[in-house]
PDB file of N, CA and C in Angstrom:
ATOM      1  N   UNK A   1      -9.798   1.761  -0.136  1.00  0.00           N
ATOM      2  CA  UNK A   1      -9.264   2.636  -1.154  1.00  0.00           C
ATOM      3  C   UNK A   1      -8.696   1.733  -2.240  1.00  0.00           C
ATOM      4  N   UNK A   2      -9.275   1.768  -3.428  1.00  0.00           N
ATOM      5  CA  UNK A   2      -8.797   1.248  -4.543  1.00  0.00           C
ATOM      6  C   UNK A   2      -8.678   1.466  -5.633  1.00  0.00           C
ATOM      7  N   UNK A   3      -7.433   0.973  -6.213  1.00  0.00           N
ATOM      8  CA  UNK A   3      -7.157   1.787  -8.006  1.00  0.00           C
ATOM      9  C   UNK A   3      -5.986   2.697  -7.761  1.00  0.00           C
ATOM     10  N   UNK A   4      -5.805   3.052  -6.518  1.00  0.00           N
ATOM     11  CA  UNK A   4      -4.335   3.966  -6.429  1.00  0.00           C
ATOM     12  C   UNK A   4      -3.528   3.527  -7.464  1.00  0.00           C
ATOM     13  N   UNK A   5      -2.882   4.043  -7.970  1.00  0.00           N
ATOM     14  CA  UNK A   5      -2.067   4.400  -9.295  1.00  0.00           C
ATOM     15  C   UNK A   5      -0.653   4.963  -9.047  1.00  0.00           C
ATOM     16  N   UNK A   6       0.457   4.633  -9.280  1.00  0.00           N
ATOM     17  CA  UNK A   6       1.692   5.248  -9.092  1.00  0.00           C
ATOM     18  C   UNK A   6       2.773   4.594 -10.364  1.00  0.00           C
ATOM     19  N   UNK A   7       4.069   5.582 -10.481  1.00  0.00           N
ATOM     20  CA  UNK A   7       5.137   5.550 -11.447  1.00  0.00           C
ATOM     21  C   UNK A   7       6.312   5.195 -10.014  1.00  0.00           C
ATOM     22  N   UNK A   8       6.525   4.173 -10.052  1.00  0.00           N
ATOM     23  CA  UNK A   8       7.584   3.602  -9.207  1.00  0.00           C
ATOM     24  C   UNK A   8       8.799   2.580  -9.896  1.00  0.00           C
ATOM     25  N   UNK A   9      10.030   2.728  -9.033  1.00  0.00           N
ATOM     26  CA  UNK A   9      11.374   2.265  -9.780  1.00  0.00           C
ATOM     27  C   UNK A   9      11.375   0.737  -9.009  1.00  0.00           C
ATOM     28  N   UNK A  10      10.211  -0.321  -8.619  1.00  0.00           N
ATOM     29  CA  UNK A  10      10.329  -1.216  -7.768  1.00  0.00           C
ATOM     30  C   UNK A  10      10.729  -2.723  -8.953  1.00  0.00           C
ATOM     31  N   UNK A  11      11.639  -3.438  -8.504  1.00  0.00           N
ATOM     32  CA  UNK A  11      11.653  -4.778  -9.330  1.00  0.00           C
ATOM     33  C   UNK A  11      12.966  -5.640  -8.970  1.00  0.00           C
ATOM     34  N   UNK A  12      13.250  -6.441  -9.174  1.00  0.00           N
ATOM     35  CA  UNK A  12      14.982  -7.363  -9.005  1.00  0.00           C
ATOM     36  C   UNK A  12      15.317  -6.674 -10.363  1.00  0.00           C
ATOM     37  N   UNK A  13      15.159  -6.761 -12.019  1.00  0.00           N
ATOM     38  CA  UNK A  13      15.587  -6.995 -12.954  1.00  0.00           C
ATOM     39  C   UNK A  13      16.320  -5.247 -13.258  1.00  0.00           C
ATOM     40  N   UNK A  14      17.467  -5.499 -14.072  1.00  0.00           N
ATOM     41  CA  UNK A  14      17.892  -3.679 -13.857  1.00  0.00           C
ATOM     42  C   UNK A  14      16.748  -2.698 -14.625  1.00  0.00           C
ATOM     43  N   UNK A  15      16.477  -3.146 -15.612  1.00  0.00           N
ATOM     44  CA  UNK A  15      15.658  -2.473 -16.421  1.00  0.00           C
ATOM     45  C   UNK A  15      14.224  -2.069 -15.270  1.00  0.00           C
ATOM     46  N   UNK A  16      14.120  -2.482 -14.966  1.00  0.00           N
ATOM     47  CA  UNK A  16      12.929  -2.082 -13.923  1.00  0.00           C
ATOM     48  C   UNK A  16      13.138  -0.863 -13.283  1.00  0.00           C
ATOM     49  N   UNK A  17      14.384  -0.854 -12.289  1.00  0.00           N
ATOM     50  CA  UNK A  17      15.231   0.148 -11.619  1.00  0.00           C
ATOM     51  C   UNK A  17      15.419   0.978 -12.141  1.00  0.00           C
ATOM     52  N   UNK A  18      15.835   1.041 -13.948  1.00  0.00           N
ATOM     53  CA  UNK A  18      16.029   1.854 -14.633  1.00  0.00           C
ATOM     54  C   UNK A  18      14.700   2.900 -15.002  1.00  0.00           C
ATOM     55  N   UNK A  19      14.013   2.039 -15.326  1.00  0.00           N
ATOM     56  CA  UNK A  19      12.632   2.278 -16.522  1.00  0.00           C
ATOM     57  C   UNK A  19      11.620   2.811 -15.639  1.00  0.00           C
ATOM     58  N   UNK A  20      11.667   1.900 -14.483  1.00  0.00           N
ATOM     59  CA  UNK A  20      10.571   2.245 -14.062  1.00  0.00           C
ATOM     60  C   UNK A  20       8.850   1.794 -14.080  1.00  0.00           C
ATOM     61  N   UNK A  21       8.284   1.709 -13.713  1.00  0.00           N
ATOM     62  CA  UNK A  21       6.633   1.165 -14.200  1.00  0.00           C
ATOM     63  C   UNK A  21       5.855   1.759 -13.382  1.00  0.00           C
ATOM     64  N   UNK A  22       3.962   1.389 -13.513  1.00  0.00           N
ATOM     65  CA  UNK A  22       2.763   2.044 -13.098  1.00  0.00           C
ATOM     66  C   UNK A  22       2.855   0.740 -11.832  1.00  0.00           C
ATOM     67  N   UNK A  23       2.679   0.906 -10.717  1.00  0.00           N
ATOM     68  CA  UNK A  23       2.286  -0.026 -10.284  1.00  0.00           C
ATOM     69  C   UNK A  23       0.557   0.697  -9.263  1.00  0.00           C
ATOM     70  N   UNK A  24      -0.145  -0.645  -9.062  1.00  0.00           N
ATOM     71  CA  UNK A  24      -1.283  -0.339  -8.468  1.00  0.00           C
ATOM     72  C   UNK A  24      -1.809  -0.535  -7.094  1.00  0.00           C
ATOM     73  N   UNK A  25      -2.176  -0.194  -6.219  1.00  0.00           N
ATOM     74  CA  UNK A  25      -2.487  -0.346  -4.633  1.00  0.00           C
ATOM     75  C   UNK A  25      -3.843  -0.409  -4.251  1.00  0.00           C
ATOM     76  N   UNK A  26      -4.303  -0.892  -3.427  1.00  0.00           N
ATOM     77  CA  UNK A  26      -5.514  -1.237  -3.183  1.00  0.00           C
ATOM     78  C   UNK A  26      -5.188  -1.560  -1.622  1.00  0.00           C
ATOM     79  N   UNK A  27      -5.933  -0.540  -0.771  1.00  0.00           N
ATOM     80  CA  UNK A  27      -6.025  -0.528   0.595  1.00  0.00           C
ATOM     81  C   UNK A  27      -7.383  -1.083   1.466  1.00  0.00           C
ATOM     82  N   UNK A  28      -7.501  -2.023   2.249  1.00  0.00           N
ATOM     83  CA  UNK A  28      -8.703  -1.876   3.131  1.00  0.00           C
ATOM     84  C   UNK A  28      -8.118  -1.823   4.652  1.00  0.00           C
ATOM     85  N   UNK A  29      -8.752  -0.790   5.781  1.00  0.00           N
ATOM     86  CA  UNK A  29      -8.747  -0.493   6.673  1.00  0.00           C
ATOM     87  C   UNK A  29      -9.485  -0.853   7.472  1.00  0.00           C
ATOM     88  N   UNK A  30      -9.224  -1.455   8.557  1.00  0.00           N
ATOM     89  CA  UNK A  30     -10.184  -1.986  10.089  1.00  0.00           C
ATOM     90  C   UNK A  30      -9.789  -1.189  10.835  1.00  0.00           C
ATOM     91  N   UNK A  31     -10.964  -0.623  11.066  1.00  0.00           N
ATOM     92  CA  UNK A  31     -11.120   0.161  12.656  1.00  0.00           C
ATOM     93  C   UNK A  31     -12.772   0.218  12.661  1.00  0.00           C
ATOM     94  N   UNK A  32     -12.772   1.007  14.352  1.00  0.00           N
ATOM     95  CA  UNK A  32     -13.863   0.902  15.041  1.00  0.00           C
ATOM     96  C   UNK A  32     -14.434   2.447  14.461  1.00  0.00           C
ATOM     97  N   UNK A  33     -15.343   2.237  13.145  1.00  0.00           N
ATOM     98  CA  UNK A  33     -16.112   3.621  13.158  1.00  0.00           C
ATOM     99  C   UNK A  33     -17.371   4.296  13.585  1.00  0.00           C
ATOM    100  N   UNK A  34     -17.590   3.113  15.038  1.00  0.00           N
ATOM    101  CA  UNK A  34     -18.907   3.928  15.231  1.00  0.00           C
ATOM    102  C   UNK A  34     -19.091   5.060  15.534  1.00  0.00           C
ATOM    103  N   UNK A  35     -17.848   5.834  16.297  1.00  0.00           N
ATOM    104  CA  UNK A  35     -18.011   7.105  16.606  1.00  0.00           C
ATOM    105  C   UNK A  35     -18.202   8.167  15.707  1.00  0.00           C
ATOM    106  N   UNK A  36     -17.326   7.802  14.749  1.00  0.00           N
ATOM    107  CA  UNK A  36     -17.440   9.063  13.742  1.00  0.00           C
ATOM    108  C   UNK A  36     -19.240   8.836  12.828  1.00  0.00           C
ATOM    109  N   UNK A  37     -19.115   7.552  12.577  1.00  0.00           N
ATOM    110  CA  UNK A  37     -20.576   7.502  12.133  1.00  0.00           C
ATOM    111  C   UNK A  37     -21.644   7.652  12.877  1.00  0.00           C
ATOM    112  N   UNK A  38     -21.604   7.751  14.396  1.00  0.00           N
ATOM    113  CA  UNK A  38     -22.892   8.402  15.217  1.00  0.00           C
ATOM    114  C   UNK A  38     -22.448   9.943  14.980  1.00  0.00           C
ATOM    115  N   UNK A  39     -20.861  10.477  15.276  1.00  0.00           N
ATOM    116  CA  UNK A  39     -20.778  11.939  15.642  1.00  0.00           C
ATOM    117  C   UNK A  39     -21.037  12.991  14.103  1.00  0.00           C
ATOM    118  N   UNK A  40     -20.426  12.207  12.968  1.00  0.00           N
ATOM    119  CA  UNK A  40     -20.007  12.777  12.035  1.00  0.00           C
ATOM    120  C   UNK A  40     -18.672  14.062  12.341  1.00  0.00           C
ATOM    121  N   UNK A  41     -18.526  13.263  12.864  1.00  0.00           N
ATOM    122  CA  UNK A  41     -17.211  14.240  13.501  1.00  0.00           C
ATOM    123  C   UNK A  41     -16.158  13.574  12.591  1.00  0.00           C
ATOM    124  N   UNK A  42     -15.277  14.523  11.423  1.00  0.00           N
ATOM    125  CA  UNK A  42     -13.823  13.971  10.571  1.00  0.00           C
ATOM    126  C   UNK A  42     -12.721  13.573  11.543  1.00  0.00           C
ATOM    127  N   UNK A  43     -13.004  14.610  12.711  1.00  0.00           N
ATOM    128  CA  UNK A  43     -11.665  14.204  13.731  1.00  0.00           C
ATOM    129  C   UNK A  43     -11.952  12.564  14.248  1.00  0.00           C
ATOM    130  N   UNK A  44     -13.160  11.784  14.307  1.00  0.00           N
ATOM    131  CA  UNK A  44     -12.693  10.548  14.910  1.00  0.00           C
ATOM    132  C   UNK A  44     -12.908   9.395  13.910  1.00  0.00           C
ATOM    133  N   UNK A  45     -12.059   9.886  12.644  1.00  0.00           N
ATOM    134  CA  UNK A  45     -12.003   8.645  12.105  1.00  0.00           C
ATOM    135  C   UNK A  45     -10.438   9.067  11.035  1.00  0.00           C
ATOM    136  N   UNK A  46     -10.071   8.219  10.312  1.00  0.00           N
ATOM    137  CA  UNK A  46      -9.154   8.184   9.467  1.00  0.00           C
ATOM    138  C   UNK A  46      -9.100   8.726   8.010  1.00  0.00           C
ATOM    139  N   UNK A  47      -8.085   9.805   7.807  1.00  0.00           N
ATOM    140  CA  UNK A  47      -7.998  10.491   6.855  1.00  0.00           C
ATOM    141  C   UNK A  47      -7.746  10.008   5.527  1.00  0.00           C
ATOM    142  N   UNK A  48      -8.523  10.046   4.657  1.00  0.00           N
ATOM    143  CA  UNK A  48      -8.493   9.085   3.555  1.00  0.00           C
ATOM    144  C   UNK A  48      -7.089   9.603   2.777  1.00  0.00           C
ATOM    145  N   UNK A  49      -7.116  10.945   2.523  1.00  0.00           N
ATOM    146  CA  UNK A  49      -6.060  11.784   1.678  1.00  0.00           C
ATOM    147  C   UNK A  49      -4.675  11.400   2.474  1.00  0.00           C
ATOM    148  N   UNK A  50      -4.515  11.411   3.797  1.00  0.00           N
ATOM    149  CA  UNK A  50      -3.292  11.109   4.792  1.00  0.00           C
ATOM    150  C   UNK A  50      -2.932   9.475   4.279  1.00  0.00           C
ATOM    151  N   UNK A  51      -4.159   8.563   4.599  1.00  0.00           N
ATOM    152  CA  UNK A  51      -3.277   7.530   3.956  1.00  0.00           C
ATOM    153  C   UNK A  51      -2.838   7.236   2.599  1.00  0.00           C
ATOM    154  N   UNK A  52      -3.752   8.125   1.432  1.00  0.00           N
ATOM    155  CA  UNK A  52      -2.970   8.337   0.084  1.00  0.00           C
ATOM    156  C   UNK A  52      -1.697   8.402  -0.135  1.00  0.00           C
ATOM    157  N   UNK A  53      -1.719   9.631   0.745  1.00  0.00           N
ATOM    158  CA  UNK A  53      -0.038  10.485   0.983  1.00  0.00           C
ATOM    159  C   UNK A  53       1.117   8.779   1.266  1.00  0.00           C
ATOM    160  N   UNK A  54       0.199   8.466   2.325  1.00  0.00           N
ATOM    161  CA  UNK A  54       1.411   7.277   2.691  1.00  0.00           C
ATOM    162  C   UNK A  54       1.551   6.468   1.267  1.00  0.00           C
ATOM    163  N   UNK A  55       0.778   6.015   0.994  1.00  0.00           N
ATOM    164  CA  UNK A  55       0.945   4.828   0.181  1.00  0.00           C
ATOM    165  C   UNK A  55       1.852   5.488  -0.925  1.00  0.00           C
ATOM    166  N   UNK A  56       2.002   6.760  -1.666  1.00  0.00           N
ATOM    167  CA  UNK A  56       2.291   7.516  -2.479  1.00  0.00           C
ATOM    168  C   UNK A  56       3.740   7.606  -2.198  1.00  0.00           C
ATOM    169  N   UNK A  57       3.819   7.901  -1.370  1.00  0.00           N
ATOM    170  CA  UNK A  57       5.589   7.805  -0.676  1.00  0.00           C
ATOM    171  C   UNK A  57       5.921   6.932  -0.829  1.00  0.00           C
ATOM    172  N   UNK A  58       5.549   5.754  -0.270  1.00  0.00           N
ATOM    173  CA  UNK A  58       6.321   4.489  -0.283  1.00  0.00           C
ATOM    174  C   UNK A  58       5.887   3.833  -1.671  1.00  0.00           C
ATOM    175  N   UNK A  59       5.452   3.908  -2.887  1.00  0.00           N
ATOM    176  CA  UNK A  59       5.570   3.283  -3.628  1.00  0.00           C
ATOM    177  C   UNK A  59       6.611   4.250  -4.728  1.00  0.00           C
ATOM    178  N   UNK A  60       6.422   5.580  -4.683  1.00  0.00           N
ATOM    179  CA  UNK A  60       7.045   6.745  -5.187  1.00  0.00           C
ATOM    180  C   UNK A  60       8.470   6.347  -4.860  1.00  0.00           C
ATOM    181  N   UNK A  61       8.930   6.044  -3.505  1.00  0.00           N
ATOM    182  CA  UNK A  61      10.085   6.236  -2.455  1.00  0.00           C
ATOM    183  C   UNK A  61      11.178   5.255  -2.932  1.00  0.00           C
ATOM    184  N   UNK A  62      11.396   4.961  -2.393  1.00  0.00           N
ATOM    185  CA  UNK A  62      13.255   4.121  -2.390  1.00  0.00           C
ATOM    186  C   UNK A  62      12.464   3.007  -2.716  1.00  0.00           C
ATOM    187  N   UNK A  63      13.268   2.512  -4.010  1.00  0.00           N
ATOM    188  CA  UNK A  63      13.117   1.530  -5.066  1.00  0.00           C
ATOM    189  C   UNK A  63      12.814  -0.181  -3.708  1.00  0.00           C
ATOM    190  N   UNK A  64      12.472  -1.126  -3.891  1.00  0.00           N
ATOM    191  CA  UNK A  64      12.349  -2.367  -3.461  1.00  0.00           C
ATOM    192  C   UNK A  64      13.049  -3.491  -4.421  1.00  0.00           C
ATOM    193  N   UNK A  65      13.338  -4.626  -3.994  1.00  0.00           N
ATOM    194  CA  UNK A  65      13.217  -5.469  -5.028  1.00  0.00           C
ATOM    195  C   UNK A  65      12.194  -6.661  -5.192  1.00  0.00           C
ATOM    196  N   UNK A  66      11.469  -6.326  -4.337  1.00  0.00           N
ATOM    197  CA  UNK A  66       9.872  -7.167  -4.271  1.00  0.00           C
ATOM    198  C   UNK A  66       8.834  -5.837  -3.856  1.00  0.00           C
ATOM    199  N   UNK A  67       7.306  -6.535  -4.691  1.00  0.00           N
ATOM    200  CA  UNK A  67       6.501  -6.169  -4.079  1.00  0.00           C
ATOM    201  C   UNK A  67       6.081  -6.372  -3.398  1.00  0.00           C
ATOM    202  N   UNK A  68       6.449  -7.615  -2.948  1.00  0.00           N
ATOM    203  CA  UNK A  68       6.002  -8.395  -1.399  1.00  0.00           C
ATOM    204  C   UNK A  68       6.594  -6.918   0.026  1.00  0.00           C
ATOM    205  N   UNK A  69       7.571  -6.174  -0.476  1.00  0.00           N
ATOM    206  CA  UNK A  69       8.575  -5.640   0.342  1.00  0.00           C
ATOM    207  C   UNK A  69       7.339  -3.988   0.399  1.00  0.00           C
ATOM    208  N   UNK A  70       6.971  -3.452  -0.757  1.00  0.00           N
ATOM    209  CA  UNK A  70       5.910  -2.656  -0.914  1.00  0.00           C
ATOM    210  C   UNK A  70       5.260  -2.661  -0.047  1.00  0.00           C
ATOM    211  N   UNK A  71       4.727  -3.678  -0.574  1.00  0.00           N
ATOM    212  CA  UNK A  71       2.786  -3.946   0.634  1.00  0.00           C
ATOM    213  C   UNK A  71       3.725  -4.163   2.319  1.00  0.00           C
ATOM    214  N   UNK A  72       4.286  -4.660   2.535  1.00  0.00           N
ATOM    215  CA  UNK A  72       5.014  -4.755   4.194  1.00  0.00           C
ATOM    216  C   UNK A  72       5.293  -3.547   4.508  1.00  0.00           C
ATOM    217  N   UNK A  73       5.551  -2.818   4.114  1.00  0.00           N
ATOM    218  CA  UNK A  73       6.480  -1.237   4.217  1.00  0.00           C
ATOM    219  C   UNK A  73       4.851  -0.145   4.260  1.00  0.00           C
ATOM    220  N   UNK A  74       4.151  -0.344   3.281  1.00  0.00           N
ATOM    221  CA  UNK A  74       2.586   0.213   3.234  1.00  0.00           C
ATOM    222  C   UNK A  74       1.966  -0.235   4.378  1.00  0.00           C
ATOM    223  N   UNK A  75       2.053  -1.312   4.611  1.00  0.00           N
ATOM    224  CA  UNK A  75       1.210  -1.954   5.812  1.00  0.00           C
ATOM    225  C   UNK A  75       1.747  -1.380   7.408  1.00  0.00           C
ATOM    226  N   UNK A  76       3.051  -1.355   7.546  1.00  0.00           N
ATOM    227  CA  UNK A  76       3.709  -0.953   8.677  1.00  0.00           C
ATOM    228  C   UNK A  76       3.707   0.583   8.724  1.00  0.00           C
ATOM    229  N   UNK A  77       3.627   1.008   7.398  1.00  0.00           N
ATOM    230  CA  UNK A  77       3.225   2.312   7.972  1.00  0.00           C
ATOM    231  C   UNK A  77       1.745   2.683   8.496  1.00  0.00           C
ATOM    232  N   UNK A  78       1.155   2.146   7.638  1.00  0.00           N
ATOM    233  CA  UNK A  78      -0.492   2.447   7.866  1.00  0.00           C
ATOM    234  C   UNK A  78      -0.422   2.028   8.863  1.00  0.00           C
ATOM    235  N   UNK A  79      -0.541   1.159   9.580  1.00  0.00           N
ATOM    236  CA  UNK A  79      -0.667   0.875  11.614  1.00  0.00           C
ATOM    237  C   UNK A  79       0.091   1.679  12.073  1.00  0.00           C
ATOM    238  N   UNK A  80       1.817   1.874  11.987  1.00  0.00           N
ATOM    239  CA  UNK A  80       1.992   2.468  13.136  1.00  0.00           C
ATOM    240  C   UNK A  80       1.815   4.186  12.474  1.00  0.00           C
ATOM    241  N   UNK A  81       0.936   4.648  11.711  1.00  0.00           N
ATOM    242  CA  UNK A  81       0.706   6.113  11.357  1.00  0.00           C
ATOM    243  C   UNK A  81      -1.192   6.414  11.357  1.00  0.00           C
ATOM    244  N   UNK A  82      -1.632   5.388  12.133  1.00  0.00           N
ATOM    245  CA  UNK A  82      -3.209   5.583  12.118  1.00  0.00           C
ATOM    246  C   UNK A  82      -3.814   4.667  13.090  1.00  0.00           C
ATOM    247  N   UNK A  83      -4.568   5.093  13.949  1.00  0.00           N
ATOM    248  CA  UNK A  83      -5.418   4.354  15.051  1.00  0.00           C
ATOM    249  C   UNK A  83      -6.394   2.827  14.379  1.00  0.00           C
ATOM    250  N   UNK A  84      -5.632   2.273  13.701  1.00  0.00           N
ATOM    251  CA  UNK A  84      -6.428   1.341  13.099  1.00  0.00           C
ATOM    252  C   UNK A  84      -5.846   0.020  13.875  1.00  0.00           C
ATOM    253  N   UNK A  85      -7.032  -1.093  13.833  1.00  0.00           N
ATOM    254  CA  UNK A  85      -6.524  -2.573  14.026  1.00  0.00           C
ATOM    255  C   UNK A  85      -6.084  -3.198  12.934  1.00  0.00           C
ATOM    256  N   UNK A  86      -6.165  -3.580  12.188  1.00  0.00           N
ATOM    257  CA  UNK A  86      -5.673  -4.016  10.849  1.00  0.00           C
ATOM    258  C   UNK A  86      -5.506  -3.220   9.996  1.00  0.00           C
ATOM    259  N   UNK A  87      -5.002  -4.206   8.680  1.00  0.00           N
ATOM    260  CA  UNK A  87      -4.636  -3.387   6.956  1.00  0.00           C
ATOM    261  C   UNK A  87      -4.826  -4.847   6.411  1.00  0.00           C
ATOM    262  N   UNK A  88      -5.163  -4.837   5.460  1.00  0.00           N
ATOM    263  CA  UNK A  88      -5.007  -5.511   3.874  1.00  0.00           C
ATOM    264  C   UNK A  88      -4.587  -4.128   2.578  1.00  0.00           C
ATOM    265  N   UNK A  89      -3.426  -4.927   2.296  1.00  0.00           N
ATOM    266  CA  UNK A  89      -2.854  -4.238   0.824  1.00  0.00           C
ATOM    267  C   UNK A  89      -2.441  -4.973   0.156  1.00  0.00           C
ATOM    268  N   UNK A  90      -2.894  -4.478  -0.988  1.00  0.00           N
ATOM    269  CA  UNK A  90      -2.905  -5.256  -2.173  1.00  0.00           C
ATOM    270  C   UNK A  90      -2.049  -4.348  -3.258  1.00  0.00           C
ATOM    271  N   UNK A  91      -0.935  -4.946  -3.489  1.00  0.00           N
ATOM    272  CA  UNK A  91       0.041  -3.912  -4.664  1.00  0.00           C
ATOM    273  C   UNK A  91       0.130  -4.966  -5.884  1.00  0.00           C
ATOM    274  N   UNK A  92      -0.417  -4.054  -7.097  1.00  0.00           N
ATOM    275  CA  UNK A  92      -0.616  -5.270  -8.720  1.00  0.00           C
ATOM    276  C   UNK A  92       0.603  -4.495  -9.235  1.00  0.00           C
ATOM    277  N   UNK A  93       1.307  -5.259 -10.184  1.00  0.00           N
ATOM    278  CA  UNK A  93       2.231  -4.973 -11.362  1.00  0.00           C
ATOM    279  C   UNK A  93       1.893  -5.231 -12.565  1.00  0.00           C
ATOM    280  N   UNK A  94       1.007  -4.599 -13.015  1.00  0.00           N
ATOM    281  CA  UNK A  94       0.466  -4.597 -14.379  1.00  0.00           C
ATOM    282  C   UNK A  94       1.301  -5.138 -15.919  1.00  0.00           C
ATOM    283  N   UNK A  95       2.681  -4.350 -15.349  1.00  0.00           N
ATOM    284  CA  UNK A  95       3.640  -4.586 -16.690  1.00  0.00           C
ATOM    285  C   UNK A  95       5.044  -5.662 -16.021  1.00  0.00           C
ATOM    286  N   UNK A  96       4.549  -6.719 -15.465  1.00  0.00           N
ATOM    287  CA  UNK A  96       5.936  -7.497 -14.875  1.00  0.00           C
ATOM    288  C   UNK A  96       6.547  -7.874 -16.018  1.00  0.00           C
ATOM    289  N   UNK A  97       7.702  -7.875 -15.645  1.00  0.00           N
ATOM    290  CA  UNK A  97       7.831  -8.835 -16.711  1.00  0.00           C
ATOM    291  C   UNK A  97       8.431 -10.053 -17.167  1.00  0.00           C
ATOM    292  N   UNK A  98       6.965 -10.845 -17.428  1.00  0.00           N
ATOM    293  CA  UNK A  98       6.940 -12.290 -17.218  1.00  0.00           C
ATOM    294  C   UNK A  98       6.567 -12.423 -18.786  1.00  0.00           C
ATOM    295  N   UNK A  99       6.493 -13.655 -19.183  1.00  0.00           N
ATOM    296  CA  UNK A  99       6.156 -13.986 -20.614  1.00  0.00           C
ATOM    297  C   UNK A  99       5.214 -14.234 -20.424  1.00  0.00           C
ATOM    298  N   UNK A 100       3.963 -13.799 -21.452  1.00  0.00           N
ATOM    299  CA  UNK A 100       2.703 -14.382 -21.535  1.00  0.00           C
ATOM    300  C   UNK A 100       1.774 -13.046 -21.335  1.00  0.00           C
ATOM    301  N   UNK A 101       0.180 -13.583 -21.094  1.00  0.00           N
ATOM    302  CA  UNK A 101      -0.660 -12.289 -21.185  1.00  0.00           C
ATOM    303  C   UNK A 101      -1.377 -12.867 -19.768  1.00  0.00           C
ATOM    304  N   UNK A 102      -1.673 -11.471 -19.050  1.00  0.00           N
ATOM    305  CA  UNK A 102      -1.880 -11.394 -17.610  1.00  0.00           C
ATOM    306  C   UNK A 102      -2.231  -9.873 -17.696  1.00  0.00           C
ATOM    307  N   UNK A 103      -3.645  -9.980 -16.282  1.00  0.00           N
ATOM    308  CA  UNK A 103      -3.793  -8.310 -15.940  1.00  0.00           C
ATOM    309  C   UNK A 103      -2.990  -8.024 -15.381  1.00  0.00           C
ATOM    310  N   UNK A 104      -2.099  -8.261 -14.087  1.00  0.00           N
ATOM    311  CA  UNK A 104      -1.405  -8.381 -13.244  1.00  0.00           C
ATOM    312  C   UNK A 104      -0.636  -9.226 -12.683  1.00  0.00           C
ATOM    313  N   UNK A 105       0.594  -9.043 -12.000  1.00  0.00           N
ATOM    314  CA  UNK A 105       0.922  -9.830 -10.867  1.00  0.00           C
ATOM    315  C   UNK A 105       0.352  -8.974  -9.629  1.00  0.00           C
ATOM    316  N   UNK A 106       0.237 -10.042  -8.717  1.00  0.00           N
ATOM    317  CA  UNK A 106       0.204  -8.770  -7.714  1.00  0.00           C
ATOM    318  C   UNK A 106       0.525 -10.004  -5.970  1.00  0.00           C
ATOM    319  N   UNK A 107       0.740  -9.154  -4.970  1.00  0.00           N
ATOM    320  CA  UNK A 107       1.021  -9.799  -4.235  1.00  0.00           C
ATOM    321  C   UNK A 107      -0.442  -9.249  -2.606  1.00  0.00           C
ATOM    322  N   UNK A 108      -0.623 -10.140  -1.786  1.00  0.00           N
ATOM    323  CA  UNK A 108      -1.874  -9.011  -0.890  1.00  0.00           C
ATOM    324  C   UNK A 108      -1.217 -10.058   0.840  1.00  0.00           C
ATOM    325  N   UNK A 109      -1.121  -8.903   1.525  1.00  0.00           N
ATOM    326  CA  UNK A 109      -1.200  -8.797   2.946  1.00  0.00           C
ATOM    327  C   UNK A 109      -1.998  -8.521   3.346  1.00  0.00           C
ATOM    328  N   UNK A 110      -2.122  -8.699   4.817  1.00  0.00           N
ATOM    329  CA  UNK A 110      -3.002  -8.428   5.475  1.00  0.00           C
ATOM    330  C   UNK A 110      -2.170  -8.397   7.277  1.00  0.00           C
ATOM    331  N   UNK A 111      -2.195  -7.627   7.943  1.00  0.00           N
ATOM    332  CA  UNK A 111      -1.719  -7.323   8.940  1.00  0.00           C
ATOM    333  C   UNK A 111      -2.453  -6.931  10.044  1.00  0.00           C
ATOM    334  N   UNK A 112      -2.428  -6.906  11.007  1.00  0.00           N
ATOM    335  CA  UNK A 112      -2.570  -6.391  12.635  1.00  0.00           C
ATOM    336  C   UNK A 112      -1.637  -5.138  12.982  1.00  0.00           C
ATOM    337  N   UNK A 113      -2.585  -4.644  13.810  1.00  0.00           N
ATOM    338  CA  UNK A 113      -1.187  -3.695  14.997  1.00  0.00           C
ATOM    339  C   UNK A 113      -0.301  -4.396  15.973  1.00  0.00           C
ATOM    340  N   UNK A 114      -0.675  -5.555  16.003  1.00  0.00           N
ATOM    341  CA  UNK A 114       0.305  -6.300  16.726  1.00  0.00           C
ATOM    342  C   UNK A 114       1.471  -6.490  15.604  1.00  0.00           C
ATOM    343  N   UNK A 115       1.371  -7.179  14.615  1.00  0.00           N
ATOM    344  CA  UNK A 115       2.357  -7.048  13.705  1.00  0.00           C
ATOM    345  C   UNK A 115       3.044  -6.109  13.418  1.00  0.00           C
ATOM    346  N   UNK A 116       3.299  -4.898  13.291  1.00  0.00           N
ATOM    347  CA  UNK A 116       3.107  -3.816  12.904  1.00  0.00           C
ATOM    348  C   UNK A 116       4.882  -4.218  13.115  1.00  0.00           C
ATOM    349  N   UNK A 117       5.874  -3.756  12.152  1.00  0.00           N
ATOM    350  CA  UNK A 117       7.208  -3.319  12.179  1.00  0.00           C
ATOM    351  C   UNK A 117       7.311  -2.364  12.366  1.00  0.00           C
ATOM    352  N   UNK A 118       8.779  -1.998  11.823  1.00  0.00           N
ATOM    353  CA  UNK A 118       9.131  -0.200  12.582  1.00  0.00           C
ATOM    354  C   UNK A 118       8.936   0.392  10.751  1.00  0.00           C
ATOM    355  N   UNK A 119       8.523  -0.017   9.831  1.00  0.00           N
ATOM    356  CA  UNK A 119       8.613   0.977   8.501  1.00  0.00           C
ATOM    357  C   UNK A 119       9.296   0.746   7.876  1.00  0.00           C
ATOM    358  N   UNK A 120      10.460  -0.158   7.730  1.00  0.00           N
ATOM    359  CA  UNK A 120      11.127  -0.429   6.406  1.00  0.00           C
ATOM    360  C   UNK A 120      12.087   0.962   5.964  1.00  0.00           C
TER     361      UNK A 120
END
């Protein structure tokens, strides 16, 4: 899933907290889909709109002061809220603000269910 799009209060600097910005998400998911791709059955695989919802919350949700803190909090939910073995997330900050010209900052994880925290 990529290009997710959100208006989130995430940053150290106050104006950030204040103001606010677009920030961007980019999800990839590991799991085992042969079943659903032999059954075509929706029940045995992972709900694309459900993990929207997640990522939407937590970038929507209680401000961070890293995006490093984002993608950990996205990542720990996506494992412990979906039968998956891994996550890679990728959260960009389009408008940081740093001096100079840039598409993004952005920061990218990648996690296990063994890793998996309790959610931040």
């Amino acid at each position: 899933m990529c290009g997710m799009s959100f208006y989130g209060y995430h940053g150290v600097l106050p104006q950030e907290r204040d103001l606010g910005q677009v920030f961007e998400v980019d999800v990839e998911l590991y799991l085992d889909l042969r079943a659903a791709g032999e059954s075509d059955d929706p029940e045995m695989t992972v709900s694309y709109a459900d993990v929207y919802e997640v990522v939407r919350r937590v970038v929507t949700g209680r401000p961070h002061n890293l995006i490093e803190a984002v993608a950990e909090t996205i990542a720990t939910r996506l494992l412990n809220g979906f039968p998956m073995q891994e996550v890679l997330v990728r959260v960009k900050k389009p408008a940081a603000p740093v001096p100079g010209h840039f598409k993004h900052m952005s920061v990218e994880i990648r996690r296990n269910a063994e890793q998996a925290g309790d959610g931040l």
